[in-house]
Structures are given as C-alpha cells and as structure tokens.
C-alpha atoms as a PDB file:
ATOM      1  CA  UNK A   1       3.146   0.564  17.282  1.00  0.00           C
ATOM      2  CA  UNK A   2       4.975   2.372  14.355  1.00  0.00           C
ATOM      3  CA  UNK A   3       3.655   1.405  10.960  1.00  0.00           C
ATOM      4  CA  UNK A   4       6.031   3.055   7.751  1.00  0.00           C
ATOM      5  CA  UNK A   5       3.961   3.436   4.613  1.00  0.00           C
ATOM      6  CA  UNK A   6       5.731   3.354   1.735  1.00  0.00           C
ATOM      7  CA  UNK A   7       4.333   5.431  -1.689  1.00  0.00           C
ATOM      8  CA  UNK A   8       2.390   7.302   1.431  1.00  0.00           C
ATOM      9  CA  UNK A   9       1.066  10.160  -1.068  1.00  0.00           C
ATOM     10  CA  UNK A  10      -0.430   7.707  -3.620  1.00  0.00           C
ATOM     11  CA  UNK A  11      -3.652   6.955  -4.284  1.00  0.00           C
ATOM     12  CA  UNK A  12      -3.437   3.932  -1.213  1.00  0.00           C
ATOM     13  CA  UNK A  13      -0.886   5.490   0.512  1.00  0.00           C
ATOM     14  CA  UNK A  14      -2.374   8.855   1.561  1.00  0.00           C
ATOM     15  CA  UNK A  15      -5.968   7.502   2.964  1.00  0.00           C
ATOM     16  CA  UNK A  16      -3.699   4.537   4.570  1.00  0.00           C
ATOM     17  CA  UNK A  17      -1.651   7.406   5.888  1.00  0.00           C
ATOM     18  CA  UNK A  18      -5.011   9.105   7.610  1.00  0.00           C
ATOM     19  CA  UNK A  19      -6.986   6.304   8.409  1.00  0.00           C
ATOM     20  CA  UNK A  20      -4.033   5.362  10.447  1.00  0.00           C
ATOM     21  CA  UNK A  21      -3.924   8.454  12.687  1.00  0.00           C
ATOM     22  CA  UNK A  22      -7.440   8.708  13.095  1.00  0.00           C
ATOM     23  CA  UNK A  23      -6.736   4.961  14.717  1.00  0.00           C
ATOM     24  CA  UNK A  24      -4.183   6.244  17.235  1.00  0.00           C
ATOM     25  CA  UNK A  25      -0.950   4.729  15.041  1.00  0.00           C
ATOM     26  CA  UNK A  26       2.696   6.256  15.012  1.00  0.00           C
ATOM     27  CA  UNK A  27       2.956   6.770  11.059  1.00  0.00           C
ATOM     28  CA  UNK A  28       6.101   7.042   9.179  1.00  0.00           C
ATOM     29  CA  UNK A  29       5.324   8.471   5.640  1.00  0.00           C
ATOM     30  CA  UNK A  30       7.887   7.731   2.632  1.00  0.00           C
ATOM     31  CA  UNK A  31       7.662   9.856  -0.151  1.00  0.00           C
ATOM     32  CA  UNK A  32      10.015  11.209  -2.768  1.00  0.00           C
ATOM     33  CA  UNK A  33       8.619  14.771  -1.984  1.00  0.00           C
ATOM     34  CA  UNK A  34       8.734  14.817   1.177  1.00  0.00           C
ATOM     35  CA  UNK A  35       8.408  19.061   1.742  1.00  0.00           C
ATOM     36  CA  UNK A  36       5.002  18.469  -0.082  1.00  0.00           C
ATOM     37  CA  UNK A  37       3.662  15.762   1.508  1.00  0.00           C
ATOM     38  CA  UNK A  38       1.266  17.779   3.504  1.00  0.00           C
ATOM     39  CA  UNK A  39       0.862  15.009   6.406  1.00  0.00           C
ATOM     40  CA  UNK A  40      -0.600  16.207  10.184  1.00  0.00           C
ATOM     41  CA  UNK A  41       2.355  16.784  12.261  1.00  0.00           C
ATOM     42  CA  UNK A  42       2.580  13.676  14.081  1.00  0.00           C
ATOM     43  CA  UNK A  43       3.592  11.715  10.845  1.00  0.00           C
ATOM     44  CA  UNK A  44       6.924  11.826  10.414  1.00  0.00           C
ATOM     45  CA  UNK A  45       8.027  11.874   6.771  1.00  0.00           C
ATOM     46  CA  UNK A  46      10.874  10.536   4.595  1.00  0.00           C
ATOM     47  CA  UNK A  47      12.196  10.348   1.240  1.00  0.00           C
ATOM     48  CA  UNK A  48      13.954   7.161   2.186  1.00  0.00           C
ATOM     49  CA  UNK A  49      12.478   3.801   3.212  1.00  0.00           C
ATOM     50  CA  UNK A  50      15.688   2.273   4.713  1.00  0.00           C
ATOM     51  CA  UNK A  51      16.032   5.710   6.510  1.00  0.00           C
ATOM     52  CA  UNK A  52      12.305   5.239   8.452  1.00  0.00           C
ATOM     53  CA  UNK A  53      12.820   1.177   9.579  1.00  0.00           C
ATOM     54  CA  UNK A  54      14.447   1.638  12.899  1.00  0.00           C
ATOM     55  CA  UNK A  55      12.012   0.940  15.757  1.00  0.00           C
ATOM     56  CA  UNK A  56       9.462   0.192  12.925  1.00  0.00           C
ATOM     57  CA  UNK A  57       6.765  -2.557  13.817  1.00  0.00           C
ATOM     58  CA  UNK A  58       4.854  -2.862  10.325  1.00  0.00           C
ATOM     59  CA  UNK A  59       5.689  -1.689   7.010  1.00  0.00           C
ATOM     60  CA  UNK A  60       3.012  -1.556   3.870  1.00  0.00           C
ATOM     61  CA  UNK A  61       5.206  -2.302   1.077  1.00  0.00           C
ATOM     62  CA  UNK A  62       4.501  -0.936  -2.098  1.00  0.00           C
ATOM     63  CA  UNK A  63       6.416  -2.292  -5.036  1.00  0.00           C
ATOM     64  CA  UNK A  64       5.694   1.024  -7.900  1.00  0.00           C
ATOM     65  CA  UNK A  65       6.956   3.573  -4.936  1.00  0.00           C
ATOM     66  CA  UNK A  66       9.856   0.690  -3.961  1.00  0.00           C
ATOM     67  CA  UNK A  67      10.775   0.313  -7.411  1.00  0.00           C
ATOM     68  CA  UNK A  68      14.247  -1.254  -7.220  1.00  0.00           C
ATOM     69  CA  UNK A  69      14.576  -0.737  -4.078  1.00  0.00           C
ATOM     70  CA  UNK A  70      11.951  -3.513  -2.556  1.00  0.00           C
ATOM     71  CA  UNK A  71      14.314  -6.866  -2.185  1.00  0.00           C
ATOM     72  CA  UNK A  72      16.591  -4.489  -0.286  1.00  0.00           C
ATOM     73  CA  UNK A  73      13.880  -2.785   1.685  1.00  0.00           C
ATOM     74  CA  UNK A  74      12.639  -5.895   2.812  1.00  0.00           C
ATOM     75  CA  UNK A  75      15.685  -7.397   3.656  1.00  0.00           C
ATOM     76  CA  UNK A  76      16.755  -3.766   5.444  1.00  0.00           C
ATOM     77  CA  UNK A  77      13.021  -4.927   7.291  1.00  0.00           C
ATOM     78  CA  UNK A  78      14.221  -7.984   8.663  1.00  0.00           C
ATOM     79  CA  UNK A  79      17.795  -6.845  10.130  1.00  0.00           C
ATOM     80  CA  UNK A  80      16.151  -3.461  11.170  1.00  0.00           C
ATOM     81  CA  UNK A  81      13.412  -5.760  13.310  1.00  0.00           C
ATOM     82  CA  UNK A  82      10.594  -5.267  11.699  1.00  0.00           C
ATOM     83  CA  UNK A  83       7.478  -7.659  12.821  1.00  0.00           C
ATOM     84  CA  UNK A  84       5.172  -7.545  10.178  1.00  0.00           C
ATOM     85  CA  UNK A  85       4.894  -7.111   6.373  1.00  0.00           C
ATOM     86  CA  UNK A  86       1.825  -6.060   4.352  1.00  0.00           C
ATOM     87  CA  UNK A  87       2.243  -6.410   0.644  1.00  0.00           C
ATOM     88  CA  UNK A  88      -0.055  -4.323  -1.793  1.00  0.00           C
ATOM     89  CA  UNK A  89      -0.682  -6.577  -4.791  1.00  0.00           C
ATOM     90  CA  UNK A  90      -3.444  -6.999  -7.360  1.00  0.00           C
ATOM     91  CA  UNK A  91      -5.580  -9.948  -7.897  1.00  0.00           C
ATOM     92  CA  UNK A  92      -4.574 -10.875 -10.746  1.00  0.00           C
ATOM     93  CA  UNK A  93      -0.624 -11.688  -9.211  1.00  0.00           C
ATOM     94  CA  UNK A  94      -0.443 -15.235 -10.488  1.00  0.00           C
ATOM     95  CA  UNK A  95      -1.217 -14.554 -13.650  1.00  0.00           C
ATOM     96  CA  UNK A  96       0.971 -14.400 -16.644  1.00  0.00           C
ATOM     97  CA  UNK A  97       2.985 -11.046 -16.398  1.00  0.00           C
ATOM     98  CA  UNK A  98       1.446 -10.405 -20.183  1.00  0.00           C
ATOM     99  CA  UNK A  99      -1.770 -10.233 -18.576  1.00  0.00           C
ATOM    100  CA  UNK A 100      -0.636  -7.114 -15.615  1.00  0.00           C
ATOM    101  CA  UNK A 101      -0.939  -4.282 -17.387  1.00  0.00           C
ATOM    102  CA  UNK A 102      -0.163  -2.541 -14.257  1.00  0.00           C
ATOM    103  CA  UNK A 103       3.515  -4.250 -14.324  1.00  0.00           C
ATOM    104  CA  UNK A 104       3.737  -1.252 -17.805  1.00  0.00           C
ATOM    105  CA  UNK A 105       4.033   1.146 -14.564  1.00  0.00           C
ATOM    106  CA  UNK A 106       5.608  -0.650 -11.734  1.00  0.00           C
ATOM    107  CA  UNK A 107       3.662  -2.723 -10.403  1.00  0.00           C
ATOM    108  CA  UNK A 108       6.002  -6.063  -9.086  1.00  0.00           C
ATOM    109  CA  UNK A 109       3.035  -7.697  -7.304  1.00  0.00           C
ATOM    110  CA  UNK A 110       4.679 -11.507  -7.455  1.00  0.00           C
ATOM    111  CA  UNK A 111       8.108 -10.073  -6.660  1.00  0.00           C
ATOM    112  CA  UNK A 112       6.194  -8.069  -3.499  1.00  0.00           C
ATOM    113  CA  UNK A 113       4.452 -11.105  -2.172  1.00  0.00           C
ATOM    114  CA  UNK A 114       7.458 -13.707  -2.860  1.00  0.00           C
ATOM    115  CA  UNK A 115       9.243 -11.655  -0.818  1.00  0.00           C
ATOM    116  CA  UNK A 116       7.395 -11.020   1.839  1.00  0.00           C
ATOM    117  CA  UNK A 117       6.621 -14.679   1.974  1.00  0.00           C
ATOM    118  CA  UNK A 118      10.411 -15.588   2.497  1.00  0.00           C
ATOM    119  CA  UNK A 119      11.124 -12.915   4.463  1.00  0.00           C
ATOM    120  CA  UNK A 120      10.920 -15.144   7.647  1.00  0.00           C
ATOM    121  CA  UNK A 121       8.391 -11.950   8.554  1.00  0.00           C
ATOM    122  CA  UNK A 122       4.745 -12.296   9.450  1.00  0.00           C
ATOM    123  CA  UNK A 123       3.197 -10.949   6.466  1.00  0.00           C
ATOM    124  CA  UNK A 124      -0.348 -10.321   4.568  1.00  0.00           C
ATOM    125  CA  UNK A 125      -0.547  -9.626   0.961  1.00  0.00           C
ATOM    126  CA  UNK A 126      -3.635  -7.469  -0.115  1.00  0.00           C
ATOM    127  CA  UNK A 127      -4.903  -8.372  -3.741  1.00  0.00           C
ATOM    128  CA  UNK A 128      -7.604  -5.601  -4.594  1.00  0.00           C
ATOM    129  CA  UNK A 129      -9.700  -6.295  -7.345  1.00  0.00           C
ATOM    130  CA  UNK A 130     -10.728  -2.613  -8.648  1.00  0.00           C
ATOM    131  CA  UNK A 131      -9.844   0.932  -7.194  1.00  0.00           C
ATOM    132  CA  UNK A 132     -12.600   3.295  -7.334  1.00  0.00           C
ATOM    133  CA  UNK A 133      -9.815   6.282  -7.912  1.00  0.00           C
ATOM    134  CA  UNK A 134      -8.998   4.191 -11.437  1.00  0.00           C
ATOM    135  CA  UNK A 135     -12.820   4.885 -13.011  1.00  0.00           C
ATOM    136  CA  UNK A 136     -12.623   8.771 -11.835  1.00  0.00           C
ATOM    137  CA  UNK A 137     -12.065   9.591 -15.255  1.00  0.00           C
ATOM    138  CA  UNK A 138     -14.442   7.031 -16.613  1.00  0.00           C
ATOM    139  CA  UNK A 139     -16.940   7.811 -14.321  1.00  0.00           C
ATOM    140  CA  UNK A 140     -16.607  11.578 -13.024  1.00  0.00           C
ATOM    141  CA  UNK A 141     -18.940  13.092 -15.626  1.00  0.00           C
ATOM    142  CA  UNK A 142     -21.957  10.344 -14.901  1.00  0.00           C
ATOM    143  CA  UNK A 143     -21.215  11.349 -11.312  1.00  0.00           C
ATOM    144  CA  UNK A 144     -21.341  15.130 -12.067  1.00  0.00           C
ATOM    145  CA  UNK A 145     -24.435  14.256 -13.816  1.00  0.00           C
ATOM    146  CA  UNK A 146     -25.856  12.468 -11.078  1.00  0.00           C
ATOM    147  CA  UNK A 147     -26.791   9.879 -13.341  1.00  0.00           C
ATOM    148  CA  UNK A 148     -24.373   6.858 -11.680  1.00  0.00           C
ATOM    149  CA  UNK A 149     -26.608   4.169 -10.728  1.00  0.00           C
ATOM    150  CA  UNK A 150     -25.508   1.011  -8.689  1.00  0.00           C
ATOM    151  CA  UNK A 151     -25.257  -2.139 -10.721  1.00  0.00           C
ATOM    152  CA  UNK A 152     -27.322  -4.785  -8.987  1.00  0.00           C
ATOM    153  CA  UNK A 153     -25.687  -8.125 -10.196  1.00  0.00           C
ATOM    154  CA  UNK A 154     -22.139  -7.162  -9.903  1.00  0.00           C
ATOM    155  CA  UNK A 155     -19.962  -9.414  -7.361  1.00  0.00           C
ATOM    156  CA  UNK A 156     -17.510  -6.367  -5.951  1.00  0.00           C
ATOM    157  CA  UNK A 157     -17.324  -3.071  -5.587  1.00  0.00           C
ATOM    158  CA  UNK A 158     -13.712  -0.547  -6.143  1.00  0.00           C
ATOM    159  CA  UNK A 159     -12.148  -0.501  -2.971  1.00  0.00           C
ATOM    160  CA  UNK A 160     -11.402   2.845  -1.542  1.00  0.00           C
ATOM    161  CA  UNK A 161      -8.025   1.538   0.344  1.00  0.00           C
ATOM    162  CA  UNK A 162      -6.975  -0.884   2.811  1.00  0.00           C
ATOM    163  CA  UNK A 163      -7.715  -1.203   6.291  1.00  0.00           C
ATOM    164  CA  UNK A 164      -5.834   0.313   8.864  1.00  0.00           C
ATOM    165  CA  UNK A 165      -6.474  -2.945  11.221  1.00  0.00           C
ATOM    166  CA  UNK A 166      -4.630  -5.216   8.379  1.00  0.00           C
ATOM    167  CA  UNK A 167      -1.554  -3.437   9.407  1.00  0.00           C
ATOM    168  CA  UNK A 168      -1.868  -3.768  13.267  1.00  0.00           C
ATOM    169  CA  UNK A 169      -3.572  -6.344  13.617  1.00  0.00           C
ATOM    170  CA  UNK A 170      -2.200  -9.653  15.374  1.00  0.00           C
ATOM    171  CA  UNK A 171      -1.466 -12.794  13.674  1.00  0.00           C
ATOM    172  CA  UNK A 172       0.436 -13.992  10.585  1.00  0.00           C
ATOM    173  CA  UNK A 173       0.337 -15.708   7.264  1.00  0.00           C
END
C-alpha cells in the first residue's frame, strides 16, 4: 500500500509521516521544502501532490498545505486511481465559517470533506477536537514547572495525530 501525505512536515503530517513507517507503509511525503524535509530514506518526498498520485492507494488530504490546489488534487486522485481519501477537518466543520477561526489560516474543512464525499472515492473525514501542539505555548511553562495537573471532569483530551490504521484500513464511508 502507498499512502501520500500531504502538508507531511506539519504538525499532523510529520508524526502521520512516522507512525506510518514504523507500520510497514510505502509513504509519499509532500512538502514545499522538500531538501529539508528530513524524512528516513524510504519516504519518498515531493513538492508536488499531483506529482506523488501515480500508483497511490490512500492520500491524507490536507486543505491549509492543498490550499488552492485541493478540488484539483482530488480530482487528479480519482483519474490517477486512487482508492481511498482521508480528509483532516476540525469539529467544528458545520458550523458557520464566522465561527472557524482556523479558516483565518487555511483551513477549508467543509470544502475538504464535500469533496471527498463526491469524489465517488471511499473516504473518512477526521474532525479533531483539540491538538495538544496548539496549548505548547499556553502550557509549556506549567509543564517546565511540573506543575500541569490532569483535569478530572473534562470529556477529551488534545489529540497527538491521527492513526496510521485510519489510512489503511478497509472499508468506506
């Protein structure tokens, strides 16, 4: 199985990137740095998404690194033969766009899972919650400190990325 990551040096992309070679995967990494991506051999890198498709069984789609470029990636996916689509999003996709701030820095989470939904693909869309790389500044000195404490009666915790089995495993929709 080949699985191309797209924004593969991003906070989601990079431990996607290694959690998928520790599983065994064939990775292709998109980046637009490609000479300092800093990936283990066997991960081939590119600076184009269209570029890594061929022979391609999965592709994580993320809309910031796709910018313009996502309805054209994922219709490059179908023709190239792609099987599967995973679609970062954010939980808060149906909302009112006024209420995304993360849409402010490229964030298309509707526009990634409305495509991926009529892309005739099989497809998954992820919808984290919270990132625990987004509080490092909030929360790196009580860490420091070694004053951070768990909070008992919260309902979730940040999530450090997504699964490497969302992106092989079987099944759709």
């Amino acid at each position: 199985m080949t699985i191309v990551v797209t924004g593969a040096t991003g906070n989601v992309g990079r431990p996607l990137v290694a959690d998928l070679v520790a599983e065994g995967a064939r990775v292709r990494a998109v980046t637009r740095t490609p000479s300092a991506a800093g990936f283990p051999s066997r991960v081939e890198v590119f600076d184009s998404p269209t570029d890594a498709l061929t022979g391609a069984s999965a592709v994580f789609l993320n809309s910031r690194a796709l910018g313009r470029q996502l309805a054209e990636v994922v219709a490059q996916c179908r023709r190239a033969g792609v099987s599967k689509l995973v679609a970062l999003s954010a939980i808060n996709a149906d909302d009112d766009f006024s209420r995304q701030p993360s849409r402010f820095r490229g964030d298309r989470n509707k526009e990634v899972e409305q495509l991926a939904v009529e892309s005739g693909l099989a497809w998954v869309s992820l919808r984290p919650a919270v990132f625990a790389t987004n509080f490092a500044g909030m929360w790196s000195a009580q860490l420091r400190a070694d004053e951070a404490a768990a909070y008992g009666p919260a309902t979730t915790s940040p999530a450090r990325s997504c699964s490497p089995t969302t992106l092989s495993a079987s099944g759709s929709r």
